[in-house]
N, C-alpha and C. Protein backbone atom coordinates (compact mmCIF):
# COMPACT_ATOMS: atom_id res chain seq x y z
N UNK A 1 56.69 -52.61 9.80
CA UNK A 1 56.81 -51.55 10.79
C UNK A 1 55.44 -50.91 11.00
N UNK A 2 55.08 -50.63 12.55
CA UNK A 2 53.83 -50.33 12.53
C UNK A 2 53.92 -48.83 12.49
N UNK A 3 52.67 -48.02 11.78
CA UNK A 3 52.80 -46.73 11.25
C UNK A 3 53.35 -46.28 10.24
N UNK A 4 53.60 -47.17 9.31
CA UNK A 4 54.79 -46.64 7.96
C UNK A 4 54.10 -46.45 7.15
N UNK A 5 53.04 -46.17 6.91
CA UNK A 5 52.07 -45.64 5.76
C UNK A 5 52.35 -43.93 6.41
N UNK A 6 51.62 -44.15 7.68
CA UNK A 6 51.83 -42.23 8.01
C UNK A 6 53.59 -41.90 8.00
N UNK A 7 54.28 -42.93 8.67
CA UNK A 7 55.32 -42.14 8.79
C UNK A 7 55.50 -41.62 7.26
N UNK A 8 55.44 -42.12 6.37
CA UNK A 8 55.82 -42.18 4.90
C UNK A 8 54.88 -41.10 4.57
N UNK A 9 53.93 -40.85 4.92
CA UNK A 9 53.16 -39.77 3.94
C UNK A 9 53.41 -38.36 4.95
N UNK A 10 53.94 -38.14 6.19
CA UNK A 10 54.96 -37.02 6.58
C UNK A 10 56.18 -36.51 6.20
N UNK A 11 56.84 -37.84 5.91
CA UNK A 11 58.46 -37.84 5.39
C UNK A 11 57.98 -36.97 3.69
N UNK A 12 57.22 -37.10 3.02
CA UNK A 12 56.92 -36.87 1.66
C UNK A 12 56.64 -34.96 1.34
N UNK A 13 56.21 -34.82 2.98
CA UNK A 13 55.27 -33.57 3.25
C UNK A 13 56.75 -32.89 3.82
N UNK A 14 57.86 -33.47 4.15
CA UNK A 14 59.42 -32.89 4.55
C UNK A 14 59.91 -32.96 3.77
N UNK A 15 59.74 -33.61 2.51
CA UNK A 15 60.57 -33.36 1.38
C UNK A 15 60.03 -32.34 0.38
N UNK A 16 59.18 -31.89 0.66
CA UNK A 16 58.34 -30.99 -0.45
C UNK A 16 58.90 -29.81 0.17
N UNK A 17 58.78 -29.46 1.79
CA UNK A 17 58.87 -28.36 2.47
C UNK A 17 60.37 -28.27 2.06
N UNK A 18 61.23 -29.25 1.99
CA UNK A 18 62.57 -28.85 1.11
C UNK A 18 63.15 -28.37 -0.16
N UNK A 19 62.08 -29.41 -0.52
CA UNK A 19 62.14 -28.19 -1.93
C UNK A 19 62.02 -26.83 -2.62
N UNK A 20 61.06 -26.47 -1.27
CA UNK A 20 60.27 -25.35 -1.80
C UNK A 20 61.25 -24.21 -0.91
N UNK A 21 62.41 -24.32 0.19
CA UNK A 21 63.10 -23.89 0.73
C UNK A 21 64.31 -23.70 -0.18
N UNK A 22 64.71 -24.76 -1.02
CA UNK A 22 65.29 -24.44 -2.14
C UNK A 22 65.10 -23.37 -3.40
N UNK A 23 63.56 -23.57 -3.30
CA UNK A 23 63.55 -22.62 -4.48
C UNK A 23 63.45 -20.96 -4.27
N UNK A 24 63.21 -21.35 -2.44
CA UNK A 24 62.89 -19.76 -2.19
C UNK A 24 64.28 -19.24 -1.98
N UNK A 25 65.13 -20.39 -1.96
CA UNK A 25 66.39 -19.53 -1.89
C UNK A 25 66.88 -19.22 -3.30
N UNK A 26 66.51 -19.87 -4.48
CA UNK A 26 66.99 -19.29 -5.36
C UNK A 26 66.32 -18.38 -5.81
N UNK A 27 64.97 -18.23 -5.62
CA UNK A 27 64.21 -16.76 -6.16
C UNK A 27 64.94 -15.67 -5.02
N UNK A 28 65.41 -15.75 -4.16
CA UNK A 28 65.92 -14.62 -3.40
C UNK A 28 67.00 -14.28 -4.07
N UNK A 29 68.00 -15.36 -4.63
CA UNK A 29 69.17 -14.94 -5.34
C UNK A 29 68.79 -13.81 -6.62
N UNK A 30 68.20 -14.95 -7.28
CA UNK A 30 67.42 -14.48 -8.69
C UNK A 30 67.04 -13.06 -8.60
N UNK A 31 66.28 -12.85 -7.72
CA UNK A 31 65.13 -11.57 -7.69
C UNK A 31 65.72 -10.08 -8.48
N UNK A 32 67.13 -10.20 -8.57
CA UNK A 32 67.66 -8.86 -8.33
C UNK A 32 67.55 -9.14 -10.26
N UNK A 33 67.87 -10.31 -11.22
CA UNK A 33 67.22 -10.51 -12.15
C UNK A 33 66.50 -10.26 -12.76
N UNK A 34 65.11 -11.20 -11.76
CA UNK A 34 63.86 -11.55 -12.55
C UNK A 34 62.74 -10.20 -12.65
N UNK A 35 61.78 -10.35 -13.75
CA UNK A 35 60.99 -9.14 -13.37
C UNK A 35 59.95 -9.46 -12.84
N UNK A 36 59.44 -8.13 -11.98
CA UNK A 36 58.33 -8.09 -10.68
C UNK A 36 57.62 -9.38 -11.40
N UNK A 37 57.10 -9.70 -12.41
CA UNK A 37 55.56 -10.17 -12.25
C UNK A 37 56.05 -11.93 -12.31
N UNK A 38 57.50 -12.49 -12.59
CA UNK A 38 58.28 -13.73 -12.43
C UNK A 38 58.37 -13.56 -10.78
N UNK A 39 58.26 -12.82 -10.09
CA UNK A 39 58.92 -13.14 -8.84
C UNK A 39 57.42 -13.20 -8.05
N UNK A 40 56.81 -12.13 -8.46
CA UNK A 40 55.03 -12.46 -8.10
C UNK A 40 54.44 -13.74 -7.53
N UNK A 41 54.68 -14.21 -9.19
CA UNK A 41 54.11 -15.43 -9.60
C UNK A 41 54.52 -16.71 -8.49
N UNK A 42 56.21 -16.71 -9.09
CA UNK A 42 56.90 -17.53 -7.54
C UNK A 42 56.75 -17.48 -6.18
N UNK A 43 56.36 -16.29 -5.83
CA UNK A 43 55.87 -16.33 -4.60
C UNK A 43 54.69 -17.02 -4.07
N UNK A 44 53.71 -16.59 -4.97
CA UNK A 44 52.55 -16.78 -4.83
C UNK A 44 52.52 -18.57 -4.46
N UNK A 45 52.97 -18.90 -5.56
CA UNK A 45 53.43 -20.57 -5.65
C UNK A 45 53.67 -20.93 -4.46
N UNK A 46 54.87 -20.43 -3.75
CA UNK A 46 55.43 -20.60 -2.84
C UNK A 46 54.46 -20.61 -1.96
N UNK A 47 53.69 -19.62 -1.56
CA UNK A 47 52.73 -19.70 -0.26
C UNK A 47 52.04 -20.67 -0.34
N UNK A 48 51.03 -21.20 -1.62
CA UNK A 48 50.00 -21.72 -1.65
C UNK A 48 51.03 -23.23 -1.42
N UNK A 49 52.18 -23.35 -1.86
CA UNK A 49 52.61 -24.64 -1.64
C UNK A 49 52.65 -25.07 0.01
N UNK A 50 53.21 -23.88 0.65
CA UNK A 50 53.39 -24.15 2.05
C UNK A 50 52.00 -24.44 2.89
N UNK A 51 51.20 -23.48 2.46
CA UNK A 51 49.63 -23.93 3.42
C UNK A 51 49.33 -25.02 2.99
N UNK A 52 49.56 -26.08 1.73
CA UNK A 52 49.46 -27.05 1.53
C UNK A 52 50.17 -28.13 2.12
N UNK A 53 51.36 -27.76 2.28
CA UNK A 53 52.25 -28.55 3.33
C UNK A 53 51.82 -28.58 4.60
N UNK A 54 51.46 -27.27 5.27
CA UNK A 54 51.10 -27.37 6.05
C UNK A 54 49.80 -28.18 6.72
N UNK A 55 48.84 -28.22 6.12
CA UNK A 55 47.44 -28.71 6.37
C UNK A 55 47.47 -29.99 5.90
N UNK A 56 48.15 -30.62 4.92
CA UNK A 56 48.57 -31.76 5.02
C UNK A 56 49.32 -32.76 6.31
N UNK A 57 50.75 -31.62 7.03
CA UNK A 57 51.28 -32.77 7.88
C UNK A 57 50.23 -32.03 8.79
N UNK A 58 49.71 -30.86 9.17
CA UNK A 58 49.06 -31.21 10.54
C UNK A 58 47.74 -31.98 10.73
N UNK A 59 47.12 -32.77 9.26
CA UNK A 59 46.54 -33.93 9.14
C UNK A 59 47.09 -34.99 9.65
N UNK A 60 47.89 -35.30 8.78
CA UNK A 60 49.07 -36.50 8.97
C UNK A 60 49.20 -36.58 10.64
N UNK A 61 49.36 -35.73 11.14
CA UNK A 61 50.07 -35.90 12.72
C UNK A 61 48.52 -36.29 13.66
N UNK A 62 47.95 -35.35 13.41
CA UNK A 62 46.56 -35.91 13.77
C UNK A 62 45.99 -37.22 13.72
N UNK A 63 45.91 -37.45 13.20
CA UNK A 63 45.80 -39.12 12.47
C UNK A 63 46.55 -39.69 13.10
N UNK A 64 47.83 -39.43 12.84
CA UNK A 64 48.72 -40.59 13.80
C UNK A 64 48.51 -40.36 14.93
N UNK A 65 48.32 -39.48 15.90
CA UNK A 65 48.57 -39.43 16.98
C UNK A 65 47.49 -39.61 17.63
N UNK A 66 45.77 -40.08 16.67
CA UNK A 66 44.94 -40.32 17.41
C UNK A 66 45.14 -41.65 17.37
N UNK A 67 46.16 -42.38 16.83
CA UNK A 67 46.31 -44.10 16.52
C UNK A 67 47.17 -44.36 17.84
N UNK A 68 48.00 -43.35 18.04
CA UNK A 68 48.86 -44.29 19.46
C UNK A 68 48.69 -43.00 20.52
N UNK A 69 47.84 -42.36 20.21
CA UNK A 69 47.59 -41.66 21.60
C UNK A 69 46.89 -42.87 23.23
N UNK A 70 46.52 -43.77 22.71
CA UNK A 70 45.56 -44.31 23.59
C UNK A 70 46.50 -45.55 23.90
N UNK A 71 47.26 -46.28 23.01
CA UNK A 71 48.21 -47.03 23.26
C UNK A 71 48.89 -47.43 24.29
N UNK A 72 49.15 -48.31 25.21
CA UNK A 72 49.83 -48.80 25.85
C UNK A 72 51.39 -48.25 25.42
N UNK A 73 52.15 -47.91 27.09
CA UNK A 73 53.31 -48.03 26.49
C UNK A 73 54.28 -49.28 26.64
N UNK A 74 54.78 -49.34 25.74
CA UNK A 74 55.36 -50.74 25.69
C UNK A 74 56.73 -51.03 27.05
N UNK A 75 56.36 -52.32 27.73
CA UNK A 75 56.65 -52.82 28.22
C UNK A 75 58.41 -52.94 28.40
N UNK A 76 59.68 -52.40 29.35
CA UNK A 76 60.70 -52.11 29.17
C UNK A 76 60.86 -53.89 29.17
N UNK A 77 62.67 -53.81 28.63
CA UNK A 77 62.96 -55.09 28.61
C UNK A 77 63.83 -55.00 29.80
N UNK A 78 63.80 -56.43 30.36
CA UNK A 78 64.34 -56.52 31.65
C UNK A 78 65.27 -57.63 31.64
N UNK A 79 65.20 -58.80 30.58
CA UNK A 79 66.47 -59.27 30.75
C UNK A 79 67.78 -59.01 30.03
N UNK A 80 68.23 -59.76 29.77
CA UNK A 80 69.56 -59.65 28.67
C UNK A 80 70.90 -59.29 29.81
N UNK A 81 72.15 -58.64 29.35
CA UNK A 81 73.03 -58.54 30.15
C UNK A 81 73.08 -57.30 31.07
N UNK A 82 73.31 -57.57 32.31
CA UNK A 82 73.35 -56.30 33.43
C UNK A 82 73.91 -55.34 33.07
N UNK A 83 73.86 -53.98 32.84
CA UNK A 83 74.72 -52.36 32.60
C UNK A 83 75.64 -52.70 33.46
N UNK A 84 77.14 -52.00 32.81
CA UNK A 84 78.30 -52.14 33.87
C UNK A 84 78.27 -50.68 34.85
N UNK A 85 78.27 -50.93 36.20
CA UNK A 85 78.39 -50.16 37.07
C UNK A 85 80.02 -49.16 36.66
N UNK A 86 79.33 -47.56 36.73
CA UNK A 86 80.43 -46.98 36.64
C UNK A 86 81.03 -46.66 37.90
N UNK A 87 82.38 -46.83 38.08
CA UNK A 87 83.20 -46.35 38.81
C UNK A 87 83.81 -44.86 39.34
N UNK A 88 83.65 -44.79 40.31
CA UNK A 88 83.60 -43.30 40.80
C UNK A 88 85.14 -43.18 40.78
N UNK A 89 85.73 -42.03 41.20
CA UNK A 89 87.28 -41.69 41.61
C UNK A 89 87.66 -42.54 43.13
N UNK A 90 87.22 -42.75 43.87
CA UNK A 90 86.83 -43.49 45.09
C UNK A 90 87.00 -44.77 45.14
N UNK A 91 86.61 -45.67 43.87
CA UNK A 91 86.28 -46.33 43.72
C UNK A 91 87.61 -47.38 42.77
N UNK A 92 88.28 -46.50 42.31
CA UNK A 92 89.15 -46.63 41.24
C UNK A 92 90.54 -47.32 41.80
N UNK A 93 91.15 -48.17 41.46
CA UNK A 93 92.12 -48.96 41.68
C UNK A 93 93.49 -47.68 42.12
């Protein structure tokens, strides 16, 4: 498949951003718990994880999109079997 190195290293950068959506939902649960300087800490995590996510896929997309920005678009297919004409009310037995 052409592009499956990038698609694959975006898909990786959507699974992280899931995780970390997970955990912010459980430090939201947690919070009423944990003390200030545990929830600090998690946060902190949390951000630095996301600008990392972030600047990662908007690499990733970059990259790819300077690979098939210039690309031809591919050619429709024209044979195989004809679409069946739909029938109007008019038209109808």
């Amino acid at each position: 498949m052409k592009y499956w190195t990038e698609l694959t290293d975006i898909e990786t950068q959507i699974i992280r951003l899931d995780t970390l959506t997970s955990l912010l939902r459980v430090i939201s649960i947690g919070a009423e718990q944990a003390n200030h300087e545990d929830v600090k800490n998690s946060l902190w995590y949390i951000q630095g994880s996301i600008e990392d996510i972030h600047a990662t896929m908007r690499g990733e997309f970059d990259n790819l999109w300077e690979m098939v920005r210039d690309e031809p678009e591919p050619e429709k297919y024209q044979g195989g079997m004809k679409k069946k004409k739909m029938m109007t009310d008019r038209e109808l037995p």
